[in-house]
C-alpha atoms as a PDB file:
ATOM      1  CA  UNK A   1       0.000   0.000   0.000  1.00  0.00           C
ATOM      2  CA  UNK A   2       1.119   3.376  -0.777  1.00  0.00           C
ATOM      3  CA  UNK A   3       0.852   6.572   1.538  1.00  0.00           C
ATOM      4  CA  UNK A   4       0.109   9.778   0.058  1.00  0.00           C
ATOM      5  CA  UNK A   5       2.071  11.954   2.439  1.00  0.00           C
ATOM      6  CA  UNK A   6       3.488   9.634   5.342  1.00  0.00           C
ATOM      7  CA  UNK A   7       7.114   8.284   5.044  1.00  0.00           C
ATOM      8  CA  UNK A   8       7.540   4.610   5.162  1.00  0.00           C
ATOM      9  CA  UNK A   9      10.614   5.422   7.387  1.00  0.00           C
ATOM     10  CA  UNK A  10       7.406   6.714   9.737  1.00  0.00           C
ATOM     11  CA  UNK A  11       5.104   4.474   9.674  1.00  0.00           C
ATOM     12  CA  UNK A  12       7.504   1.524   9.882  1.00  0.00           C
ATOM     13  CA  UNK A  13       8.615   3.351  13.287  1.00  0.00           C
ATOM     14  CA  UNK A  14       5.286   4.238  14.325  1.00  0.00           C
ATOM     15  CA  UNK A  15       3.495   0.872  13.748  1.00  0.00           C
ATOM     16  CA  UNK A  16       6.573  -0.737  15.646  1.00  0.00           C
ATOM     17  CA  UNK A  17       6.060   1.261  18.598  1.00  0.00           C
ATOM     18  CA  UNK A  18       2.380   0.732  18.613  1.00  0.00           C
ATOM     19  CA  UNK A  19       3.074  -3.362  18.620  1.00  0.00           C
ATOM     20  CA  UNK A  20       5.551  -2.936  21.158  1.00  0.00           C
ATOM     21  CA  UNK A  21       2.609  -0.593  22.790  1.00  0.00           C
ATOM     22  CA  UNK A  22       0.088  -3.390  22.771  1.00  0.00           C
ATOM     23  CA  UNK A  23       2.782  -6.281  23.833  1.00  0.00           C
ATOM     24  CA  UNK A  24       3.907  -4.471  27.037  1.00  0.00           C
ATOM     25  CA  UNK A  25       0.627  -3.237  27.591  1.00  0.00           C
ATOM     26  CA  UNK A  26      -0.806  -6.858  27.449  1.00  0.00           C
ATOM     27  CA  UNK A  27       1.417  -7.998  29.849  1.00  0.00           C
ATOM     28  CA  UNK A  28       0.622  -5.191  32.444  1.00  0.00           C
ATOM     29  CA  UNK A  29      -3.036  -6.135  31.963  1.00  0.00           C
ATOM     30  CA  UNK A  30      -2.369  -9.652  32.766  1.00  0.00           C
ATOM     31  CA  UNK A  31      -0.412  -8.689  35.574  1.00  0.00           C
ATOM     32  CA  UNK A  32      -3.063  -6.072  37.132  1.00  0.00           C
ATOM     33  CA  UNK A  33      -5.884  -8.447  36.203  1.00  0.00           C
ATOM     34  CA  UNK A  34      -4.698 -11.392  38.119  1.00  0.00           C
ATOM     35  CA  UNK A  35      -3.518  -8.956  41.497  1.00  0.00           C
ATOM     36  CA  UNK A  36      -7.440  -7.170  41.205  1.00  0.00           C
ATOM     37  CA  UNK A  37      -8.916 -10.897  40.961  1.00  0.00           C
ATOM     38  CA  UNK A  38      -7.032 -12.725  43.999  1.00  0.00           C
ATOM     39  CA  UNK A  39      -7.934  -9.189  46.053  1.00  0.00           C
ATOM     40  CA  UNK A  40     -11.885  -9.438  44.980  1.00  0.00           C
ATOM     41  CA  UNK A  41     -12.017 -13.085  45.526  1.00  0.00           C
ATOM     42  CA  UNK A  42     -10.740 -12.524  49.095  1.00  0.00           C
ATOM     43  CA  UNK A  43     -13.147  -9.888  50.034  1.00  0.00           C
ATOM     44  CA  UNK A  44     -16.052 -12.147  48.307  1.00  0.00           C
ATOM     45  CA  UNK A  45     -14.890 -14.833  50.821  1.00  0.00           C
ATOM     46  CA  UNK A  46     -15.495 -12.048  53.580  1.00  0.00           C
ATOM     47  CA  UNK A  47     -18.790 -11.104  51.876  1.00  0.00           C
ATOM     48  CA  UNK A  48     -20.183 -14.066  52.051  1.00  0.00           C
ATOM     49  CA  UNK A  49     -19.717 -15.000  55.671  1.00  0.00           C
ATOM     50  CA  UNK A  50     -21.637 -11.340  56.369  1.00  0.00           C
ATOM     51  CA  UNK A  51     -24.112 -11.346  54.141  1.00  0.00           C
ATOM     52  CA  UNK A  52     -27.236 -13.207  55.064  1.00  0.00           C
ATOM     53  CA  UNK A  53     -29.018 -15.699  53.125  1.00  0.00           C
ATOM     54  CA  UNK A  54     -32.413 -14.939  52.723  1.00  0.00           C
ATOM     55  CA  UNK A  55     -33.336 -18.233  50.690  1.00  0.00           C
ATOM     56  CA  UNK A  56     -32.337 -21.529  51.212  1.00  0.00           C
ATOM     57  CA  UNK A  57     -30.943 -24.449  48.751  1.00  0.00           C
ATOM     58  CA  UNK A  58     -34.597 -26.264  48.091  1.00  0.00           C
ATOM     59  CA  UNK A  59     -36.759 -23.096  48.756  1.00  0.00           C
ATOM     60  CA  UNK A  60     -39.441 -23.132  46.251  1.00  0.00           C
ATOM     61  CA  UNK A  61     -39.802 -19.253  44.853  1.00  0.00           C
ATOM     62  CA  UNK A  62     -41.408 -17.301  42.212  1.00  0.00           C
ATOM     63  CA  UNK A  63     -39.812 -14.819  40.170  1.00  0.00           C
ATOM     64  CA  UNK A  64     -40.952 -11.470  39.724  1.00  0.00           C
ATOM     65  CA  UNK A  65     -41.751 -10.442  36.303  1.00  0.00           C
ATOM     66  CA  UNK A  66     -42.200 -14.426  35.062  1.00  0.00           C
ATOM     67  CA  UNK A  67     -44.635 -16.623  35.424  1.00  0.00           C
ATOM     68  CA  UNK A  68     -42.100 -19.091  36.422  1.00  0.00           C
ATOM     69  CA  UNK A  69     -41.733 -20.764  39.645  1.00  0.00           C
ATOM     70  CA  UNK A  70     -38.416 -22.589  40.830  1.00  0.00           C
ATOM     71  CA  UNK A  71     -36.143 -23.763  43.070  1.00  0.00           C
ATOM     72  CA  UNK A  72     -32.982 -22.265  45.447  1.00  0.00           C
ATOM     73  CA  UNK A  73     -29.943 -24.279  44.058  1.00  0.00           C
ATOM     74  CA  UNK A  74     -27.180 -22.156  45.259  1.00  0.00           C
ATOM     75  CA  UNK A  75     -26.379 -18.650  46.485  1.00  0.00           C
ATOM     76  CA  UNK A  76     -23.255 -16.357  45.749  1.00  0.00           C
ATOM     77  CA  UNK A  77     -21.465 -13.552  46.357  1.00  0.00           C
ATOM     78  CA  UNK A  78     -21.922 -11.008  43.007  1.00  0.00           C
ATOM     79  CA  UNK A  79     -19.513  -8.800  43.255  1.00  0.00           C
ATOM     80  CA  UNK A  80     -17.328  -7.869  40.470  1.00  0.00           C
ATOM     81  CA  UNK A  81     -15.119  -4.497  39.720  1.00  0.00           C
ATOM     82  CA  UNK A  82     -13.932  -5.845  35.869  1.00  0.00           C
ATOM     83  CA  UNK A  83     -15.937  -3.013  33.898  1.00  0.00           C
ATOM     84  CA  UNK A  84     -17.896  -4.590  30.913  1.00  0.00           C
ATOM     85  CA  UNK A  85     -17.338  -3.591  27.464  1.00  0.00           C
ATOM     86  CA  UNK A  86     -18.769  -6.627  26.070  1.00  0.00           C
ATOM     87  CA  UNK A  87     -21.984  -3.660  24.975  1.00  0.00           C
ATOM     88  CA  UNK A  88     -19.408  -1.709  23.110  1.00  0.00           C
ATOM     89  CA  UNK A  89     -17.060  -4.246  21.466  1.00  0.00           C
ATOM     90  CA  UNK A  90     -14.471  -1.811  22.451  1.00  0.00           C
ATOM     91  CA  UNK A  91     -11.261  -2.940  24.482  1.00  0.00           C
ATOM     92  CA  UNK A  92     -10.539  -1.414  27.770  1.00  0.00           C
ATOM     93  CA  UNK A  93      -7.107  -0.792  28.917  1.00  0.00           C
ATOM     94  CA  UNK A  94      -4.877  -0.092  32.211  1.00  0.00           C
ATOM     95  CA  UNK A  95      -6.980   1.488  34.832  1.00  0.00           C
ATOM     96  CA  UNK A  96     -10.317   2.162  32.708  1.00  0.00           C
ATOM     97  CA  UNK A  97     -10.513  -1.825  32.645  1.00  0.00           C
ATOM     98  CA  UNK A  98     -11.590  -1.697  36.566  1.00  0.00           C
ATOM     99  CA  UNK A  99     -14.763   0.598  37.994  1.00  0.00           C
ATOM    100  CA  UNK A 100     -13.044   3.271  40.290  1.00  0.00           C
ATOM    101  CA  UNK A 101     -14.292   3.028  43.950  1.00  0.00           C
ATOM    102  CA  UNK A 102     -13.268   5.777  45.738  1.00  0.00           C
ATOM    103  CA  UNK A 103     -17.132   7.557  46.443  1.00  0.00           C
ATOM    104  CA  UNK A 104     -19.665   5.713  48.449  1.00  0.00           C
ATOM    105  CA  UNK A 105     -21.745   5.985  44.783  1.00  0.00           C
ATOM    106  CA  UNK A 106     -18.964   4.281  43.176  1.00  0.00           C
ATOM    107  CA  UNK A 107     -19.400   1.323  46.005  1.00  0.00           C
ATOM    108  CA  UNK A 108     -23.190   1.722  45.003  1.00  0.00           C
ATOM    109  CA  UNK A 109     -21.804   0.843  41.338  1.00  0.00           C
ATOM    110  CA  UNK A 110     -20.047  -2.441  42.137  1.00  0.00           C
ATOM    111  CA  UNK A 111     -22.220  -3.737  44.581  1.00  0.00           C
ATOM    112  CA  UNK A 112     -25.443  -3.108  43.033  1.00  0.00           C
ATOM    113  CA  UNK A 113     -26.969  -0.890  45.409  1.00  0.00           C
ATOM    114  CA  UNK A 114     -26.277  -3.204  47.733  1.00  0.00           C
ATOM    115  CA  UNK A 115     -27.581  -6.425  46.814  1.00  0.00           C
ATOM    116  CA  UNK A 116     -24.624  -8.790  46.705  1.00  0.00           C
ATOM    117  CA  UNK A 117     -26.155 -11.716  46.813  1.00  0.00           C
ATOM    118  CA  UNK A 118     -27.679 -13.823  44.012  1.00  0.00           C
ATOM    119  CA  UNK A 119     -29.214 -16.881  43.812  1.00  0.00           C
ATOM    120  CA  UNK A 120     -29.115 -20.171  41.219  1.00  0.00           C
ATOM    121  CA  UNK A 121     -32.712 -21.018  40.611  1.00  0.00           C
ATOM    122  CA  UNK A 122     -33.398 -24.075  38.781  1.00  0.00           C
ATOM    123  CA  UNK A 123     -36.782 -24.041  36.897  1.00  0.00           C
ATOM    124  CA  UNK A 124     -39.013 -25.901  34.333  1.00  0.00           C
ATOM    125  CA  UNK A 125     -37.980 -25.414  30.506  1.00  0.00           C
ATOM    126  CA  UNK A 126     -40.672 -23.765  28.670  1.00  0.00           C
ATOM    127  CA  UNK A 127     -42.476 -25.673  25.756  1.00  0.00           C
ATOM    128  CA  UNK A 128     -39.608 -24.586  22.725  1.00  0.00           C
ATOM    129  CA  UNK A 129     -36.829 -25.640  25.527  1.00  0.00           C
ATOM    130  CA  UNK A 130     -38.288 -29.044  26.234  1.00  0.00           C
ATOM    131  CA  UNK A 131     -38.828 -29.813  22.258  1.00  0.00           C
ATOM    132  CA  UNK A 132     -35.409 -29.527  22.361  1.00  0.00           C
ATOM    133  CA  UNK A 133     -34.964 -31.823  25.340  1.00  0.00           C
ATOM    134  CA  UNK A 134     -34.366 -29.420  27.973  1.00  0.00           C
ATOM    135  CA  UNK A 135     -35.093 -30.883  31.153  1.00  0.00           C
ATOM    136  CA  UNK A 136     -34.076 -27.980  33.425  1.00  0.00           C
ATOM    137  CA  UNK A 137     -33.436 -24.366  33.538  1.00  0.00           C
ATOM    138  CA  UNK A 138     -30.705 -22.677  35.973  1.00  0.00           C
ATOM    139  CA  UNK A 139     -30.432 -18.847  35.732  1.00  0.00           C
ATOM    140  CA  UNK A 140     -28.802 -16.661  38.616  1.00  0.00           C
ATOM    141  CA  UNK A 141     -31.559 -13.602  40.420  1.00  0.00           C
ATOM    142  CA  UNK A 142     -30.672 -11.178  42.673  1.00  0.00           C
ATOM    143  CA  UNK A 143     -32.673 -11.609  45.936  1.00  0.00           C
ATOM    144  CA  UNK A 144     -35.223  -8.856  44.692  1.00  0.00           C
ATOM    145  CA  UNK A 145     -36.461 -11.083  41.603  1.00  0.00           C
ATOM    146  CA  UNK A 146     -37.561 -13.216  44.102  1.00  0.00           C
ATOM    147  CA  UNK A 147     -40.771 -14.208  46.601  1.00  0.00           C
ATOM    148  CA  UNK A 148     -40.758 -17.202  48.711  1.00  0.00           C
ATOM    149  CA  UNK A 149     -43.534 -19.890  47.901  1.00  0.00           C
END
């Protein structure tokens, strides 16, 4: 391909840098990225001895919103500072991968107002899911979605 103004002495330069960019900054990423996760999985360890259950494995609830009816399989800790850019398609890098916390709104952010727990609720497939041979359905609620049967 031919430029219409840039050197190739330039751009040759340039586009080096930029890999070399990318490389180093990969590696920081990775580095940051593990660090963030073994700090967030030790304060979900200490979340999850606080915060109460309010359901049950085997509690029969309904979901708010559905007409569907399950059961408690599990509860966990949701909690999670990684900031999604799966909407976007756009790559976040360095800091701007991670939601800043440093305002009690920004600790509204990550916890979700709050509600930190979720629960695993198994349920019946509907009719197209059980053509299909479907037997059940697990999908994870935050303790909101749901009213004890």
């Amino acid at each position: 391909m031919k430029f219409k103004y840039l050197s190739s002495d330039f751009l040759a330069s340039y586009n080096s840098l930029l890999e070399e960019l990318e490389e180093k900054q990969a590696l920081l990423d990775t580095h940051y990225h593990e660090e963030v996760e073994k700090i967030v999985e030790t304060e979900k360890r200490r979340l999850e001895r606080l915060v109460p259950e309010t359901f049950k494995a085997g509690d029969r609830v309904k979901i708010r919103g559905y007409k569907a009816e399950g059961r408690i399989v599990s509860s966990f800790i949701n909690f999670n500072v990684l900031a999604d850019d799966s909407d976007t398609g756009l790559n976040s890098f360095g800091p701007a991968r991670f939601y800043p916390i440093t305002s009690a709104s920004d600790e509204e952010v990550v916890t979700c107002e709050g509600i930190l727990r979720s629960y695993l609720v198994e349920k019946e497939p509907h009719a197209i899911e059980s053509d299909w041979g479907v037997e059940s359905v697990v999908s994870s609620h935050y303790e909101d979605e749901l009213e004890k049967i």
